[in-house]
N, C-alpha and C. Protein backbone atom coordinates (compact mmCIF):
# COMPACT_ATOMS: atom_id res chain seq x y z
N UNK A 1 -46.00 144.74 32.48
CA UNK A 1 -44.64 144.78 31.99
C UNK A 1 -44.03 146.17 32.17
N UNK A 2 -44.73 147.34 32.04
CA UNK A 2 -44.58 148.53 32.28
C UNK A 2 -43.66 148.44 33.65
N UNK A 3 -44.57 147.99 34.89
CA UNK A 3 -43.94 148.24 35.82
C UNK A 3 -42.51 148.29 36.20
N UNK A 4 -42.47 146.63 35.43
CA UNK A 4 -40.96 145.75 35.76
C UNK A 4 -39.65 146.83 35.09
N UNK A 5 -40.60 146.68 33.66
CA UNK A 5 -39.26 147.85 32.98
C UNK A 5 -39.17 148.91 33.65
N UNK A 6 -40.20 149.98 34.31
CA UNK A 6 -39.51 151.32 35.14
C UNK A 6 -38.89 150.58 36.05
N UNK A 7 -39.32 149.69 37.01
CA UNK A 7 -38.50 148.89 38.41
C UNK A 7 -37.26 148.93 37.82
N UNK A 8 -36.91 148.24 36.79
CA UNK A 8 -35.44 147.92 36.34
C UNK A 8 -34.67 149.16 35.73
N UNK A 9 -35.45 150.19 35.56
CA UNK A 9 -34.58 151.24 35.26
C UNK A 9 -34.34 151.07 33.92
N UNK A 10 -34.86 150.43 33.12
CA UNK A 10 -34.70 150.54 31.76
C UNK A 10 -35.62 151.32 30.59
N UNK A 11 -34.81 151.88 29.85
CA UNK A 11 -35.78 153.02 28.83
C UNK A 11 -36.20 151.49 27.84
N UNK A 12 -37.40 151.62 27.61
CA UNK A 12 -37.79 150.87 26.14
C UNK A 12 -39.41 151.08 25.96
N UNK A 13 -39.74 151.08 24.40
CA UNK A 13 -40.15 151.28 24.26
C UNK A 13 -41.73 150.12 23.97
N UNK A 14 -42.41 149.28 25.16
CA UNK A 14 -42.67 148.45 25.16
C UNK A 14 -44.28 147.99 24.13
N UNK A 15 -44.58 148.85 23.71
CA UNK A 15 -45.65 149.33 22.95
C UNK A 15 -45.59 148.76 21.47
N UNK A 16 -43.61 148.55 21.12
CA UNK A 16 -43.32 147.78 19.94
C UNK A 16 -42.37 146.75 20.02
N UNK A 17 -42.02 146.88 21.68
CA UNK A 17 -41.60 145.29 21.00
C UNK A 17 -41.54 143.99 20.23
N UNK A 18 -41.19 143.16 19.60
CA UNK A 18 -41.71 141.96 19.35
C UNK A 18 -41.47 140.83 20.48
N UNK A 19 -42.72 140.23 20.43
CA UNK A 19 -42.70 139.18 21.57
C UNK A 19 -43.16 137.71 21.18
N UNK A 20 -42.90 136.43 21.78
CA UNK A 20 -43.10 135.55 21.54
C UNK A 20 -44.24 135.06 22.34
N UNK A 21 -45.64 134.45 22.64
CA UNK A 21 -45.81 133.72 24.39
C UNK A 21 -44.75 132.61 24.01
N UNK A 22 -44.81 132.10 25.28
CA UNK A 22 -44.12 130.79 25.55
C UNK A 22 -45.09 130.41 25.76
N UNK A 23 -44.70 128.54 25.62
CA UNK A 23 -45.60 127.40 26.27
C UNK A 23 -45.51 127.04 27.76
N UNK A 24 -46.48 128.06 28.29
CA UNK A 24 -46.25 127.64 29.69
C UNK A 24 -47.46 127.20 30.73
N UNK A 25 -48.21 126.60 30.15
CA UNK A 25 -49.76 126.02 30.65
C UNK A 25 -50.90 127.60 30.16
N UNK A 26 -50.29 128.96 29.93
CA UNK A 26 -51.15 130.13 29.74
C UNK A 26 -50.88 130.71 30.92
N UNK A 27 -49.75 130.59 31.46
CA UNK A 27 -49.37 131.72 33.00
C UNK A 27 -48.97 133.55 32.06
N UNK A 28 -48.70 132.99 30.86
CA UNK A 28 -48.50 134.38 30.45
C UNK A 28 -46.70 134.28 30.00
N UNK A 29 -46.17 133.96 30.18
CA UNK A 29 -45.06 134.43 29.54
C UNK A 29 -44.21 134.65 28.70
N UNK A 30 -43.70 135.42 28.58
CA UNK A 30 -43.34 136.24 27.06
C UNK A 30 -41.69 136.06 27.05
N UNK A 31 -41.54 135.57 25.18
CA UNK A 31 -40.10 135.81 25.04
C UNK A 31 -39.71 136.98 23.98
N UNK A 32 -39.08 137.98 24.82
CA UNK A 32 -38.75 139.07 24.09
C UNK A 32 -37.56 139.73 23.03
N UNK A 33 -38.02 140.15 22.34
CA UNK A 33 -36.97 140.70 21.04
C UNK A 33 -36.78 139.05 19.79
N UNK A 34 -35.82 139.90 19.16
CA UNK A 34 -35.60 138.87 17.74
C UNK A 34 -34.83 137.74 18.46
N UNK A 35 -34.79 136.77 17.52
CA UNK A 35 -34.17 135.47 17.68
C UNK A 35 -34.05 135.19 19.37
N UNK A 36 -34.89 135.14 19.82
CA UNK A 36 -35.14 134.79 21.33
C UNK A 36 -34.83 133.10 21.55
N UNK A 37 -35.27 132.10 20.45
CA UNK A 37 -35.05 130.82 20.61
C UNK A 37 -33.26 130.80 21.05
N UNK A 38 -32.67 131.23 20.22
CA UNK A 38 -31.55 131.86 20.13
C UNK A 38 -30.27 132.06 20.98
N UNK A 39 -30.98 133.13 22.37
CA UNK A 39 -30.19 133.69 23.25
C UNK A 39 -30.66 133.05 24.35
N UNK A 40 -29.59 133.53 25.20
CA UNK A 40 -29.83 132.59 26.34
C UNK A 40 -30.18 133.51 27.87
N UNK A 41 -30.24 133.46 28.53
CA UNK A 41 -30.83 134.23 30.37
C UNK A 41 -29.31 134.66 30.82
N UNK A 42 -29.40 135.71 31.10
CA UNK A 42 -28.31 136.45 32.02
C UNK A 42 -28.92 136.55 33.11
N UNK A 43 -29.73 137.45 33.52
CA UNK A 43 -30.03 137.55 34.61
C UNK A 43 -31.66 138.22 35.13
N UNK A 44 -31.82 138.50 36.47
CA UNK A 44 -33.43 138.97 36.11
C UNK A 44 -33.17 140.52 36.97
N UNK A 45 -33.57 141.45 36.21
CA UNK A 45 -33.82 142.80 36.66
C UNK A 45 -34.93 143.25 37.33
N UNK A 46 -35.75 142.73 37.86
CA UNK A 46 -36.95 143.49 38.15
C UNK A 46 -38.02 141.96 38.31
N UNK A 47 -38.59 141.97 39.38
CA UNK A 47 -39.85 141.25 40.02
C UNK A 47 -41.02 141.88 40.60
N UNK A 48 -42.38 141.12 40.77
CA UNK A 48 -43.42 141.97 41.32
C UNK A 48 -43.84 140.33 41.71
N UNK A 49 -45.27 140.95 42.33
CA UNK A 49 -45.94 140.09 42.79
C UNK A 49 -47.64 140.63 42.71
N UNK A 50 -48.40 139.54 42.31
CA UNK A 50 -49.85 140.03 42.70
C UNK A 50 -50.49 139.17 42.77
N UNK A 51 -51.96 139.24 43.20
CA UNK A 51 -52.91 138.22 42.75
C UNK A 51 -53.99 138.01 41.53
N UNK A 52 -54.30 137.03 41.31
CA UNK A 52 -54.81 136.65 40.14
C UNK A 52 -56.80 137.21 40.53
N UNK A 53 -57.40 137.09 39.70
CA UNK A 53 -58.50 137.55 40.01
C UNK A 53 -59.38 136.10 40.83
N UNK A 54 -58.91 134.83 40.96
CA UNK A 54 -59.09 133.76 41.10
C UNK A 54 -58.95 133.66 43.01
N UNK A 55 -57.32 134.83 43.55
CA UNK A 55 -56.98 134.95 44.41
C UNK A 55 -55.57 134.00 44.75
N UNK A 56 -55.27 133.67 43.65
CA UNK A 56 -54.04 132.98 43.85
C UNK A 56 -52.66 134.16 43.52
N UNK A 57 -51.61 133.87 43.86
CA UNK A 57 -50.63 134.89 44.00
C UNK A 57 -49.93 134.30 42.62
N UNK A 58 -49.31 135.30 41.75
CA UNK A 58 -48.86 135.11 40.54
C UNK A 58 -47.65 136.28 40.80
N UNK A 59 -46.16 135.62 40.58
CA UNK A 59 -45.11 136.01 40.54
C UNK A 59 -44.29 136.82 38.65
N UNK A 60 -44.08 137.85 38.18
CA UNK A 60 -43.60 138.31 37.38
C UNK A 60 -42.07 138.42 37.59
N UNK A 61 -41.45 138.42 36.49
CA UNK A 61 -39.94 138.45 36.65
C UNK A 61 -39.66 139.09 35.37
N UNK A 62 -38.90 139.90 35.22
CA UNK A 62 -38.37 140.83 34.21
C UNK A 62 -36.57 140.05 33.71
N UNK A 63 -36.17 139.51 32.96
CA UNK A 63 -35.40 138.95 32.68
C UNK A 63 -34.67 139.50 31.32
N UNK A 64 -32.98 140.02 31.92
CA UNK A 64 -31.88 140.25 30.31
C UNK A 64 -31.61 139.00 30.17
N UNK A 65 -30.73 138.98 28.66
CA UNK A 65 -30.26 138.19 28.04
C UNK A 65 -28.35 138.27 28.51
N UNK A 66 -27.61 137.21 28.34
CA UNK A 66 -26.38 137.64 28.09
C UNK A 66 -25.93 138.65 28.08
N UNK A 67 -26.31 139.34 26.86
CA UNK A 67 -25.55 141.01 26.00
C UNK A 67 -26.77 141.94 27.08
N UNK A 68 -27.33 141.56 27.61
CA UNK A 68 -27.94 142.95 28.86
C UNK A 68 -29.15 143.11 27.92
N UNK A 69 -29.67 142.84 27.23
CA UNK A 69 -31.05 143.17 26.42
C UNK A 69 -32.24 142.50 27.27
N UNK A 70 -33.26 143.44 27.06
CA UNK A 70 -34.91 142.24 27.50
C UNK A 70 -34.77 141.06 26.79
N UNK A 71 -34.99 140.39 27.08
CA UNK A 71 -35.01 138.98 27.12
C UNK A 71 -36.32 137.83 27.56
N UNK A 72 -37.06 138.24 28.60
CA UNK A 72 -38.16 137.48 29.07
C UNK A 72 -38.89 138.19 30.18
N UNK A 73 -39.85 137.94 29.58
CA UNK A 73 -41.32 138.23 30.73
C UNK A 73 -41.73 137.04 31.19
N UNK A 74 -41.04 136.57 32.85
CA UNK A 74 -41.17 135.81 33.36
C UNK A 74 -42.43 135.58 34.08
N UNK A 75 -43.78 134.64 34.04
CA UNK A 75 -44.61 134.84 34.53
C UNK A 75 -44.71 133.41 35.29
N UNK A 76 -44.82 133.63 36.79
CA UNK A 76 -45.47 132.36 37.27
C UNK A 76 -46.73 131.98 38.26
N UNK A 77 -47.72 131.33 38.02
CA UNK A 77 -48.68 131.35 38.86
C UNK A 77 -48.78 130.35 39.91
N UNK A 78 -48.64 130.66 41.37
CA UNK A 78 -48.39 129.01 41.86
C UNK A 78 -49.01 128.14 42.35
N UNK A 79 -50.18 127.86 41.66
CA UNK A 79 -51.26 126.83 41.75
C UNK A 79 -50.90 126.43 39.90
N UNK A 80 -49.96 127.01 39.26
CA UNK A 80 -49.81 126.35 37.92
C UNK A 80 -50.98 126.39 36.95
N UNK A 81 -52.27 127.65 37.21
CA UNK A 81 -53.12 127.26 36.11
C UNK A 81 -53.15 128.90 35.35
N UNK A 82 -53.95 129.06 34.53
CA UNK A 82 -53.58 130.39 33.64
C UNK A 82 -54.02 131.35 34.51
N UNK A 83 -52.96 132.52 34.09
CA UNK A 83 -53.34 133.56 34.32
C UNK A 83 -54.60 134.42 34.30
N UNK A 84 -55.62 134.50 34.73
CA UNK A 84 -56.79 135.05 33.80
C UNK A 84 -56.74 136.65 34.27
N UNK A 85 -56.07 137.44 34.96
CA UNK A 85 -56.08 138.55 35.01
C UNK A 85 -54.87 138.96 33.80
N UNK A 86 -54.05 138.68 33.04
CA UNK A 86 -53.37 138.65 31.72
C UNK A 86 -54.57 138.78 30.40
N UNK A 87 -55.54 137.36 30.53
CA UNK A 87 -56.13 137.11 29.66
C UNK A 87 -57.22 138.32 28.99
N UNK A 88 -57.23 138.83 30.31
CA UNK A 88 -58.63 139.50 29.79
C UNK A 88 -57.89 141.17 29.23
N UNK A 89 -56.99 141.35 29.50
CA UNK A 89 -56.60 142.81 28.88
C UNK A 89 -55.85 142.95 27.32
């Protein structure tokens, strides 16, 4: 998540955020700040790409809200099964 936030050029302090996971089979992804059920997707600031320790390629997406706030740690893996390079840190 580090990454995405320097990629996007945004100061925060990610160490205290509050975060939600989402239900997403265990790809990892996170809904960020208060009342997240709440707000809705503006737009996405910042993407990466890597592979999983499995060797499958797993896509990250850094996502504001409306009002420009973090909003979501977009995680997708595309064989659809968990993340396990997430899991273990």
């Amino acid at each position: 998540m580090s990454r995405l936030v320097g990629a996007a050029g945004i100061t925060a302090d990610i160490e205290s955020l509050l975060v939600v996971e989402l239900q997403d089979g265990g790809m990892g992804s996170l809904g960020i700040g208060h009342d997240y059920a709440n707000r809705e997707f503006g737009c996405q600031v910042a993407e990466c790409e890597f592979l999983d320790w499995d060797g499958v390629v797993v896509l990250a997406a850094l996502n504001l809200d409306q009002a420009g706030e973090l909003f979501e740690l977009d995680i997708f893996k595309s064989d659809f099964s968990p993340t396990e390079a997430l899991r273990q840190q």
